[in-house]
C-alpha atoms as a PDB file:
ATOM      1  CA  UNK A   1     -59.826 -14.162  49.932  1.00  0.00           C
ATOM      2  CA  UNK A   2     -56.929 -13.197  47.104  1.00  0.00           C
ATOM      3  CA  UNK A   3     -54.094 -12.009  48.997  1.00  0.00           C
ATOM      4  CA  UNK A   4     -51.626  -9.731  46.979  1.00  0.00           C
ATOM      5  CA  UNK A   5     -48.341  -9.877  48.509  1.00  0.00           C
ATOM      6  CA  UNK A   6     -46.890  -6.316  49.003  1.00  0.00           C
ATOM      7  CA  UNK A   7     -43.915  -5.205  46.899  1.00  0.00           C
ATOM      8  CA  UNK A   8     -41.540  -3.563  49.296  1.00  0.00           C
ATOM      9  CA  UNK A   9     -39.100  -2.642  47.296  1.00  0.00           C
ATOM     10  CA  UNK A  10     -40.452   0.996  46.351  1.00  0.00           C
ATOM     11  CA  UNK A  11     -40.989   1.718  50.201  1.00  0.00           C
ATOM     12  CA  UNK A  12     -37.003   0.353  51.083  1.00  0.00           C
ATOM     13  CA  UNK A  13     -35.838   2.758  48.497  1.00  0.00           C
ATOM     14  CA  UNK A  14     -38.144   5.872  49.865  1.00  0.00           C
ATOM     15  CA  UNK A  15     -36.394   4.999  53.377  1.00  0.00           C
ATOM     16  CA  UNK A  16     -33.086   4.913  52.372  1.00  0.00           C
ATOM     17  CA  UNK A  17     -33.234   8.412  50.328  1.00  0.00           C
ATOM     18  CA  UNK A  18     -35.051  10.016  53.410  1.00  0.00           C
ATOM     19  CA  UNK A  19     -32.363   8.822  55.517  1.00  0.00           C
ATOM     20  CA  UNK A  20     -30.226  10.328  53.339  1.00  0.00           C
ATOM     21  CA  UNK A  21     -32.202  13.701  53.447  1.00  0.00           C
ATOM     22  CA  UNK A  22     -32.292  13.418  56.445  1.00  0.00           C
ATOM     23  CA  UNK A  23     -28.488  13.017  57.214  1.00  0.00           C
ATOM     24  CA  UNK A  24     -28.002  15.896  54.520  1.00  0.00           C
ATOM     25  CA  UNK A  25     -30.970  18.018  56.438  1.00  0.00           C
ATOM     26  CA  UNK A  26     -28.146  17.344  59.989  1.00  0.00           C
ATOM     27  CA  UNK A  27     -25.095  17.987  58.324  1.00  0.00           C
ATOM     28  CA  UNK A  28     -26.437  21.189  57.234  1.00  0.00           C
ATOM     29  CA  UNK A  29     -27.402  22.081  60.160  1.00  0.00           C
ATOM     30  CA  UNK A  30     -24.534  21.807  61.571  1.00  0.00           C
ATOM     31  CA  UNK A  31     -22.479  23.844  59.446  1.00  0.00           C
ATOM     32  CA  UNK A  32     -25.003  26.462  59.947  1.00  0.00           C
ATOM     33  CA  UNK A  33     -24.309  26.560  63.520  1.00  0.00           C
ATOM     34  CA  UNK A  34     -20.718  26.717  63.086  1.00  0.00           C
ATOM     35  CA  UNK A  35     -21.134  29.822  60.085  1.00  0.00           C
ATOM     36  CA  UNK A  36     -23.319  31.464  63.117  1.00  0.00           C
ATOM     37  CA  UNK A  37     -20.586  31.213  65.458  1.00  0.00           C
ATOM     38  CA  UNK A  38     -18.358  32.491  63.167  1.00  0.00           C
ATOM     39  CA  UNK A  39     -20.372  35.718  62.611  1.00  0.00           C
ATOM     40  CA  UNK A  40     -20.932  36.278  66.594  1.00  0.00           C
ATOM     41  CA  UNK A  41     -16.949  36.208  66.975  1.00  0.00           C
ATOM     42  CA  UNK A  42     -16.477  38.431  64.303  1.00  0.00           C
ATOM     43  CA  UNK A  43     -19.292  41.049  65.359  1.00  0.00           C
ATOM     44  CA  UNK A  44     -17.097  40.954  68.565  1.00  0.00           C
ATOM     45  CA  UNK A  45     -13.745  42.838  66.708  1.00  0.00           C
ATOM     46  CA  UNK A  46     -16.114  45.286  65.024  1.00  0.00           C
ATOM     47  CA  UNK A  47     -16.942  48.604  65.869  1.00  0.00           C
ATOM     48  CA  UNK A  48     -20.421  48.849  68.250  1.00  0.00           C
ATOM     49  CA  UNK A  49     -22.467  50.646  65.398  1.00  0.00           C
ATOM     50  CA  UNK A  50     -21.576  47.250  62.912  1.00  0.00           C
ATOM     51  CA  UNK A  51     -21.785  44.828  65.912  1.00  0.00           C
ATOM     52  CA  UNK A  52     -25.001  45.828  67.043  1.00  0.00           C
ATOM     53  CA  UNK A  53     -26.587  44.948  63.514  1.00  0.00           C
ATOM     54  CA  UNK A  54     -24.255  41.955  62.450  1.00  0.00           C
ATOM     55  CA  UNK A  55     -25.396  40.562  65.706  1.00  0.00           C
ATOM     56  CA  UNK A  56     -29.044  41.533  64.593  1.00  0.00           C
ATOM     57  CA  UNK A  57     -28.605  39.523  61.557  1.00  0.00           C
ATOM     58  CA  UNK A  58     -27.209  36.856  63.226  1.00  0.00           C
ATOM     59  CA  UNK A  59     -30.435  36.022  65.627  1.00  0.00           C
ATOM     60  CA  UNK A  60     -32.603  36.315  62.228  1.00  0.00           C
ATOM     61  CA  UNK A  61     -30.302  33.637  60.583  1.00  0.00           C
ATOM     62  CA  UNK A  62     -30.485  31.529  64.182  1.00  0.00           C
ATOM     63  CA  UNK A  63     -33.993  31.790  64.236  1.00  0.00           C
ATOM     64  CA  UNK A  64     -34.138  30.582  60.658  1.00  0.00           C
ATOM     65  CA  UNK A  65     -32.097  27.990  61.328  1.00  0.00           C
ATOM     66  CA  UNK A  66     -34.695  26.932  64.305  1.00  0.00           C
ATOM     67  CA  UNK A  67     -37.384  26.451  61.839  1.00  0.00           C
ATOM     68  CA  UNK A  68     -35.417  24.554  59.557  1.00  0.00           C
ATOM     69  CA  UNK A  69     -34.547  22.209  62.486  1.00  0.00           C
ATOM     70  CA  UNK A  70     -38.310  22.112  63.213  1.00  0.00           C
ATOM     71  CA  UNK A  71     -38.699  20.579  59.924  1.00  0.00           C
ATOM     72  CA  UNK A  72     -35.923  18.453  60.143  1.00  0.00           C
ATOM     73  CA  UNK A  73     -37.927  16.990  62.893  1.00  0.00           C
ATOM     74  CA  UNK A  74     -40.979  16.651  61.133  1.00  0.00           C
ATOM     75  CA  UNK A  75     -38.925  14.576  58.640  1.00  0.00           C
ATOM     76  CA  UNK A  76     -37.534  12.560  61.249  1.00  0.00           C
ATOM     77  CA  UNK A  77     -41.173  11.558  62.253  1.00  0.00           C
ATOM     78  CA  UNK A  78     -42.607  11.184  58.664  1.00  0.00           C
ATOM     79  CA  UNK A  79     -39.566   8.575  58.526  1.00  0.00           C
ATOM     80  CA  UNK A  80     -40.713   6.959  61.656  1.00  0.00           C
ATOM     81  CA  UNK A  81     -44.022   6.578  59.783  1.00  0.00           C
ATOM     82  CA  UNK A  82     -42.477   5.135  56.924  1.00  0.00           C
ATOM     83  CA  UNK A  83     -40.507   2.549  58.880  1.00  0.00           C
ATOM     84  CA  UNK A  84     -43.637   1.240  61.092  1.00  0.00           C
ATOM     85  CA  UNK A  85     -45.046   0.536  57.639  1.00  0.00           C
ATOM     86  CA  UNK A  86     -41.904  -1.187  56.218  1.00  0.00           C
ATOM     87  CA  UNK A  87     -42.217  -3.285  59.562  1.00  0.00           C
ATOM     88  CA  UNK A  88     -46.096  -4.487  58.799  1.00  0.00           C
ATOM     89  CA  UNK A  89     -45.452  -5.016  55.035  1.00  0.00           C
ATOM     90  CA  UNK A  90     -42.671  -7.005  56.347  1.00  0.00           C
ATOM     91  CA  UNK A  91     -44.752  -9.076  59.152  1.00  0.00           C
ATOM     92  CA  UNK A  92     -47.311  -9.599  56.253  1.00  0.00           C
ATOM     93  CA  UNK A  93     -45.348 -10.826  54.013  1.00  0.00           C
ATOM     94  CA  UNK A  94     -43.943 -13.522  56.659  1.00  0.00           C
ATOM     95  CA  UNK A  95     -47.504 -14.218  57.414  1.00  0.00           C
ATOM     96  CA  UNK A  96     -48.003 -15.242  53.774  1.00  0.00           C
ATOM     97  CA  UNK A  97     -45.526 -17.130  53.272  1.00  0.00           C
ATOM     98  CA  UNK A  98     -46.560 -19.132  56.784  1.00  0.00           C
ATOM     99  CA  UNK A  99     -49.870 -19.538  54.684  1.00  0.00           C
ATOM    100  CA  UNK A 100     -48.287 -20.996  51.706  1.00  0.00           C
ATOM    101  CA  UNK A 101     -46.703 -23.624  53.792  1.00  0.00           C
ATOM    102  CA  UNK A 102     -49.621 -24.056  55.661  1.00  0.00           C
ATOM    103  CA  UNK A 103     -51.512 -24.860  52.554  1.00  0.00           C
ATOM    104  CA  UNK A 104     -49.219 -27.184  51.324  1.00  0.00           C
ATOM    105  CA  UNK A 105     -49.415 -28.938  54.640  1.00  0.00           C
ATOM    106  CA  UNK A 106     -53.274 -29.106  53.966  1.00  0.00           C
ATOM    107  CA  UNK A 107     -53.408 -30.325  50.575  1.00  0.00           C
ATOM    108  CA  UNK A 108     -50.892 -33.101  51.914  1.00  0.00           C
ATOM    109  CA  UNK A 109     -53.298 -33.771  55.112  1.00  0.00           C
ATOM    110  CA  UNK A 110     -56.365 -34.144  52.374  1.00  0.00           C
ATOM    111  CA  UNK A 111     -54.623 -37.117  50.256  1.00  0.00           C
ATOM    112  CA  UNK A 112     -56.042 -40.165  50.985  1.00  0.00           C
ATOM    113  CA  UNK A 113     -53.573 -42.606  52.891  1.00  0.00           C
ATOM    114  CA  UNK A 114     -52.146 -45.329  50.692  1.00  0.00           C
ATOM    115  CA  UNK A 115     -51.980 -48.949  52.886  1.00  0.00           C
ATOM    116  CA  UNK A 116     -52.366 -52.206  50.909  1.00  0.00           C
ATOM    117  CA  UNK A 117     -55.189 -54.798  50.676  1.00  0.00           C
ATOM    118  CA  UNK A 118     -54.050 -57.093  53.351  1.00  0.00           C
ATOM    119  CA  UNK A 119     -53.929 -54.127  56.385  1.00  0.00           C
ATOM    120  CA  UNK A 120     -56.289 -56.082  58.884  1.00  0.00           C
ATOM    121  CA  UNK A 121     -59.155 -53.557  59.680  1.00  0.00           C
ATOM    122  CA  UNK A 122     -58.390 -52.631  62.746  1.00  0.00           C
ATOM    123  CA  UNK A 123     -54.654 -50.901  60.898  1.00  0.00           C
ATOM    124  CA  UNK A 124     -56.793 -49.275  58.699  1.00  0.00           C
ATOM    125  CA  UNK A 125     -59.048 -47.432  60.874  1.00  0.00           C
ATOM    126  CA  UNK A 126     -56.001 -46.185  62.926  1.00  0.00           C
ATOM    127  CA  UNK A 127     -54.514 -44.862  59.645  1.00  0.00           C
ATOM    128  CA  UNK A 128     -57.983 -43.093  58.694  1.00  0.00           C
ATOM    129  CA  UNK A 129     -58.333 -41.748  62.199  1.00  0.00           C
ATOM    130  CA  UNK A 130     -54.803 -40.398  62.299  1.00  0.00           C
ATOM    131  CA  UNK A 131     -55.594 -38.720  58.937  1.00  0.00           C
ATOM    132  CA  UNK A 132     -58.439 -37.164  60.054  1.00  0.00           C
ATOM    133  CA  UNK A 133     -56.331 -35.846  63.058  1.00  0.00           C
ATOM    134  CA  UNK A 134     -54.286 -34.293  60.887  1.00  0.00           C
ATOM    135  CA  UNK A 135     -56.326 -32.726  58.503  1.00  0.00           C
ATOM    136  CA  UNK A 136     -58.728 -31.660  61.205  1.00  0.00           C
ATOM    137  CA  UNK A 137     -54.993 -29.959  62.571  1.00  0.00           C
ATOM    138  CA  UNK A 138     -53.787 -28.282  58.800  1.00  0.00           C
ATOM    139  CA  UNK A 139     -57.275 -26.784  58.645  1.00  0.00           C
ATOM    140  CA  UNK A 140     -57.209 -25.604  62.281  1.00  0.00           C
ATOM    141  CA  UNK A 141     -53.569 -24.030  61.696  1.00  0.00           C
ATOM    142  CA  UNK A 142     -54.706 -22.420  58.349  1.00  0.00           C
ATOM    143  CA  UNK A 143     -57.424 -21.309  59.610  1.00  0.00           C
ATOM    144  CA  UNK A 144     -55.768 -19.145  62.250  1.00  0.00           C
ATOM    145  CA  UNK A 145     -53.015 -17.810  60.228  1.00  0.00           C
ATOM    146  CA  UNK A 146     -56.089 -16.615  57.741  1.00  0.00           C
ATOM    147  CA  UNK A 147     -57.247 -14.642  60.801  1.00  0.00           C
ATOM    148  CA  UNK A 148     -54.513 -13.215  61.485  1.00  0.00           C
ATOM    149  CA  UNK A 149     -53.465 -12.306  58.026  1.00  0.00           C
ATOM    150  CA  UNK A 150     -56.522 -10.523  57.632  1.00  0.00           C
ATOM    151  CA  UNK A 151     -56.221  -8.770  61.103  1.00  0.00           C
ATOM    152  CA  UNK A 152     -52.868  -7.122  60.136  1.00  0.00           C
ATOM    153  CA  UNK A 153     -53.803  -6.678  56.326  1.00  0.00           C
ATOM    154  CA  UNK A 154     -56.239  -4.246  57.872  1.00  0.00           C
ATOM    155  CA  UNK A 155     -54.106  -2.802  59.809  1.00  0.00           C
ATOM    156  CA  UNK A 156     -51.927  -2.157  57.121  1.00  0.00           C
ATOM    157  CA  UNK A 157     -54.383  -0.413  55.432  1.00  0.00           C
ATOM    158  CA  UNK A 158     -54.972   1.943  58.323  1.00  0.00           C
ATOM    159  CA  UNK A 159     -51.502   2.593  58.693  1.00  0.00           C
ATOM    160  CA  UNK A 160     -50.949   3.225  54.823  1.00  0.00           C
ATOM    161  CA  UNK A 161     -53.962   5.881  55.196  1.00  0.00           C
ATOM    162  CA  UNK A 162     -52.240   7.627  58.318  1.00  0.00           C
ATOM    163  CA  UNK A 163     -49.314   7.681  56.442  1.00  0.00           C
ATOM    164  CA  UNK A 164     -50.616  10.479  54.283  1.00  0.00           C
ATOM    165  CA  UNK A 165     -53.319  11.863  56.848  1.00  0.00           C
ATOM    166  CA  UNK A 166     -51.065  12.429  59.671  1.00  0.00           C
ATOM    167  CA  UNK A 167     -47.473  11.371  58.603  1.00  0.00           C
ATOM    168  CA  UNK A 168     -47.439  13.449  55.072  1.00  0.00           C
ATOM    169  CA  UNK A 169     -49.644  16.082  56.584  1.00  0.00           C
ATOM    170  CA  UNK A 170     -47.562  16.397  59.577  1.00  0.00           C
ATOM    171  CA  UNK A 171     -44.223  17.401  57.356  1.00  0.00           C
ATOM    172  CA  UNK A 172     -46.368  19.841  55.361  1.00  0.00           C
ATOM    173  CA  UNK A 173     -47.377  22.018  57.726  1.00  0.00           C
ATOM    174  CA  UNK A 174     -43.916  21.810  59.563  1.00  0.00           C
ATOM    175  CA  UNK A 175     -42.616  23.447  55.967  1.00  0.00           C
ATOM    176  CA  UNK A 176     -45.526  25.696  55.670  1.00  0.00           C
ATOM    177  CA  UNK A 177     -44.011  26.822  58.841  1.00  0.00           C
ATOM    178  CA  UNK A 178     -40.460  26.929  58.608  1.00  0.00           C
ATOM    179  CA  UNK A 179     -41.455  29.067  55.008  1.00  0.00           C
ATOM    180  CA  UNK A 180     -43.010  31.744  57.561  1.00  0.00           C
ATOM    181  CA  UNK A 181     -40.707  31.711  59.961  1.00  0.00           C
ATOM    182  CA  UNK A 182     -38.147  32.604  57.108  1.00  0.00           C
ATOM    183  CA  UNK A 183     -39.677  34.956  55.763  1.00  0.00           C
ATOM    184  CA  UNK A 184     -40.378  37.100  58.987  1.00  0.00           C
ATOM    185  CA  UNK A 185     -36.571  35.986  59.965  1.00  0.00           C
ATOM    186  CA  UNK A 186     -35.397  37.778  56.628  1.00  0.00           C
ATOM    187  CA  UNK A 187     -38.081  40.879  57.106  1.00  0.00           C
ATOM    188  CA  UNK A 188     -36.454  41.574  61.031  1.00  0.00           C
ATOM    189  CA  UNK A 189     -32.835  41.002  59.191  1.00  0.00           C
ATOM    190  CA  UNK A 190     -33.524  43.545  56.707  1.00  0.00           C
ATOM    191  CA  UNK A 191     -34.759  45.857  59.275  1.00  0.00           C
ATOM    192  CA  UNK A 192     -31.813  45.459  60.950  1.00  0.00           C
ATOM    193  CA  UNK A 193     -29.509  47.260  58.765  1.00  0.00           C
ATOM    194  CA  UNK A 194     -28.813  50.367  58.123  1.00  0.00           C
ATOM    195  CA  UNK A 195     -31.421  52.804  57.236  1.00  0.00           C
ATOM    196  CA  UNK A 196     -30.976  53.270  53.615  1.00  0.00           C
ATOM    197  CA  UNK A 197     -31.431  49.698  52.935  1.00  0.00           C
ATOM    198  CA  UNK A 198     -33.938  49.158  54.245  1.00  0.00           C
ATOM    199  CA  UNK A 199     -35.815  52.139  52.166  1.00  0.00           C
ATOM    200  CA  UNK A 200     -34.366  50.786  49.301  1.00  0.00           C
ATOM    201  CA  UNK A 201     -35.305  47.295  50.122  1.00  0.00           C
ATOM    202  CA  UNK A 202     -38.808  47.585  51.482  1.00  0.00           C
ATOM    203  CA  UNK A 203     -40.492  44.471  52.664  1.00  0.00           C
END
């Protein structure tokens, strides 16, 4: 079997900028909460006819923000996909390079023992025997780890299909949804204000 060690590189950088999305994603979250709080306090000094629909518009931009934070999430678990795969290219890769040492313990093991004319008999069947021993161990050892490389090489593969059939899929529809949700947030925010607005501003 040809293994192909995995190239992680491309994968570490996609973390690193969706961390940073994701930090960007919080931050502006947060701001948005305290812009929100800002508007309730100032709907509270204005006359009940303005309050009533500044307040209106407030709960449409708080529900907006909701979605957003539902995608936020859904970003937060894509990542979580993302770093379970970082952590089995990783534990492959280690398991390779256990094979290459293994091998080279093998092809060692294989060599036929060097002893010199004169060894009585009885020195050079111990020598053979212990040769065999080892050998007979390399193969055993290599063996194993080719089991096991092949057992999470496969599951690599399943987790590099989930990645896009659940993990991808997952933050799609979470912005499909946070789309609607903004829309319908703006719709009730428009239809919060005054009358000839909204007739001028049909939705």
């Amino acid at each position: 079997m040809v293994h192909r060690p995995a190239d992680s590189r491309l994968l570490a950088n996609l973390l690193s900028q969706e961390k940073d999305y994701a930090k960007h994603l919080g931050t502006f979250l947060d701001h948005s909460n305290a812009s929100l709080a800002s508007v309730t306090a100032y709907a509270s000094a204005s006359s009940p006819e303005s309050a009533q629909v500044i307040l209106a518009v407030a709960a449409s931009l708080a529900s907006a923000d909701d979605a957003l934070r539902h995608y936020a999430a859904a970003v937060d678990r894509w990542r979580d996909y993302l770093k379970g795969l970082k952590a089995l290219e990783d534990e492959v890769g280690n398991i390779m390079r256990d094979r290459e040492i293994l091998v080279t313990r093998l092809i060692k093991a294989s060599k036929p023992t060097s002893h010199s004319s004169s060894s009585p008999t009885q020195s050079q069947t111990s020598l053979a025997s212990t040769s065999n021993s080892k050998l007979a161990a390399a193969q055993t050892e290599l063996q194993a780890c080719e089991a096991h490389l092949a057992t999470k090489e496969l599951e690599l593969r399943v987790h590099r299909s989930a990645l896009v059939s659940e993990g991808l899929a997952q933050r799609c529809h979470a912005l499909a949804e946070c789309g609607q949700r903004w829309s319908e947030a703006g719709r009730r925010a428009v239809l919060a204000l005054p009358l000839p607005f909204v007739l001028l501003h049909r939705y």
